[in-house]
Protein backbone atom coordinates (compact mmCIF):
# COMPACT_ATOMS: atom_id res chain seq x y z
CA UNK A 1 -15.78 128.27 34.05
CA UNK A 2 -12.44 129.28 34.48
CA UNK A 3 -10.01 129.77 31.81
CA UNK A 4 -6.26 128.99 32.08
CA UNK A 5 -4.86 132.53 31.85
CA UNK A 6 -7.13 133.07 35.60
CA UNK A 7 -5.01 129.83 36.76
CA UNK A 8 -2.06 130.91 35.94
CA UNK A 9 -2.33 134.39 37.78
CA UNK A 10 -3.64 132.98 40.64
CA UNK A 11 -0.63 130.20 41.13
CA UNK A 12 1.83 133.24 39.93
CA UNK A 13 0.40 135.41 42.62
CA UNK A 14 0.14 132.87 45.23
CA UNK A 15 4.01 132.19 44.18
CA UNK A 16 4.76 135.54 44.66
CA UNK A 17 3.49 136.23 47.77
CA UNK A 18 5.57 133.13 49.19
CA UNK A 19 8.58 134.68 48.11
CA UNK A 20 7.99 137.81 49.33
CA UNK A 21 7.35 136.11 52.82
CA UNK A 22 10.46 134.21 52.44
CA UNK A 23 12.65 137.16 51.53
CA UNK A 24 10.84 139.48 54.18
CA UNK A 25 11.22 136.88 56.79
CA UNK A 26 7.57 136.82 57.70
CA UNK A 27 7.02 132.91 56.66
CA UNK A 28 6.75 131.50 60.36
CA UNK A 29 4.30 131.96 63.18
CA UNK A 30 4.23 134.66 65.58
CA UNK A 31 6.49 137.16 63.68
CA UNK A 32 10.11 135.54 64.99
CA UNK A 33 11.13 135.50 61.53
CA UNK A 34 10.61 139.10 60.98
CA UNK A 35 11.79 140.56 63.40
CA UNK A 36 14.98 138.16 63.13
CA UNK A 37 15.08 138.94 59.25
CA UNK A 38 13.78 141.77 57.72
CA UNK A 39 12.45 143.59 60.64
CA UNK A 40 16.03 143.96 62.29
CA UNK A 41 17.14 146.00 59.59
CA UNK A 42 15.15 148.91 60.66
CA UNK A 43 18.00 150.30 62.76
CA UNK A 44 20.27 150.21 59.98
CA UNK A 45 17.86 151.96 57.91
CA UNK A 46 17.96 154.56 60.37
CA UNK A 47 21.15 154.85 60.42
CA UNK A 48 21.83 155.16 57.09
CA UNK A 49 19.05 158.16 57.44
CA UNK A 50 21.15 160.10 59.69
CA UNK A 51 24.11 159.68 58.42
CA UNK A 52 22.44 160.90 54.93
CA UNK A 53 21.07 164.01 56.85
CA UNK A 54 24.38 164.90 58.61
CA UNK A 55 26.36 164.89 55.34
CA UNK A 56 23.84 166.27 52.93
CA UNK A 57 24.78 169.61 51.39
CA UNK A 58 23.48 172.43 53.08
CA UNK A 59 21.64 174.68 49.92
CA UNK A 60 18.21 173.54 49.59
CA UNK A 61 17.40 171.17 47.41
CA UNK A 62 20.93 170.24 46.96
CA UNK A 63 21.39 166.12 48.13
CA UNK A 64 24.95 165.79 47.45
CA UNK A 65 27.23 165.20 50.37
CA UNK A 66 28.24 167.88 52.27
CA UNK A 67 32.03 167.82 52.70
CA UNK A 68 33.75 171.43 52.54
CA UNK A 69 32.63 174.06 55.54
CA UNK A 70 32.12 177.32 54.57
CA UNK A 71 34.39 179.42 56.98
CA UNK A 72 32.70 181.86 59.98
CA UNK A 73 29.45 179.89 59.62
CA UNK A 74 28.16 176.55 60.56
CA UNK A 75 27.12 175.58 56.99
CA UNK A 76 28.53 172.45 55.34
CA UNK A 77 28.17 172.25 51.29
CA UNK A 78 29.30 170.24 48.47
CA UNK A 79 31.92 171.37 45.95
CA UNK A 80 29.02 172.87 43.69
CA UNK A 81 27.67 175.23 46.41
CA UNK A 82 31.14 176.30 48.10
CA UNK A 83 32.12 180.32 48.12
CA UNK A 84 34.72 178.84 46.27
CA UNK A 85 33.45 177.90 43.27
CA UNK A 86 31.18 180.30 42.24
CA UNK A 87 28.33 180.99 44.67
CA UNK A 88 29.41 183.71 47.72
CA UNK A 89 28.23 182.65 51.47
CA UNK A 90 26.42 186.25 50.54
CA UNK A 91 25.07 185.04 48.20
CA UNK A 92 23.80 181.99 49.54
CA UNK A 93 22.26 184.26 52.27
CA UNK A 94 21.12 186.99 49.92
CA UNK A 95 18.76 184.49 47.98
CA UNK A 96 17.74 183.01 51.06
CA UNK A 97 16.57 186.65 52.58
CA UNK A 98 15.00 186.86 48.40
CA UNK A 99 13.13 183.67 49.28
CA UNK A 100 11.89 184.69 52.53
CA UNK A 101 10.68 187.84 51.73
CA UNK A 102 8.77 185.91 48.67
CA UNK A 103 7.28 183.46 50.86
């Protein structure tokens, strides 16, 4: 015998699951609605991903955007990693050879 708590769950996970398809887009036969919904978002995604990666500070680990260039090189760094402020393009390149040599 079941007990009401087991009823529950299973019409909250049943519910669940239909709104999930709904907001996915997968609710109709043949995958139309995907691909017309959810599914065409994928480019933007990847977009977004690129666009991330082209902008992205140049020091490792470092995921702030990228806007000052540092001059004679090819890197691109955020205000916290510029020779300006602090850290040296020789030192950037110093700890870098440090790391390698470590590695």
């Amino acid at each position: 015998m079941t007990g009401s708590g087991t009823v529950s769950r299973y019409f909250f996970t049943v519910g669940f699951f239909h709104w999930l398809g709904v907001i996915v887009g997968v609710n109709s036969s043949k995958w139309a609605s995907w691909w017309g919904g959810f599914g065409s978002d994928i480019p933007e995604f990847g977009i977004l991903l690129v666009l991330f990666r082209k902008f992205e500070c140049h020091a490792d680990g470092c995921h702030r955007v990228g806007l000052h260039h540092v001059a004679g090189t090819t890197f691109v760094t955020c205000r916290k990693h510029h020779p300006t402020n602090g850290n040296t393009a020789e030192s950037i390149a110093q700890a870098h050879a440090d790391a390698k040599k470590a590695a």
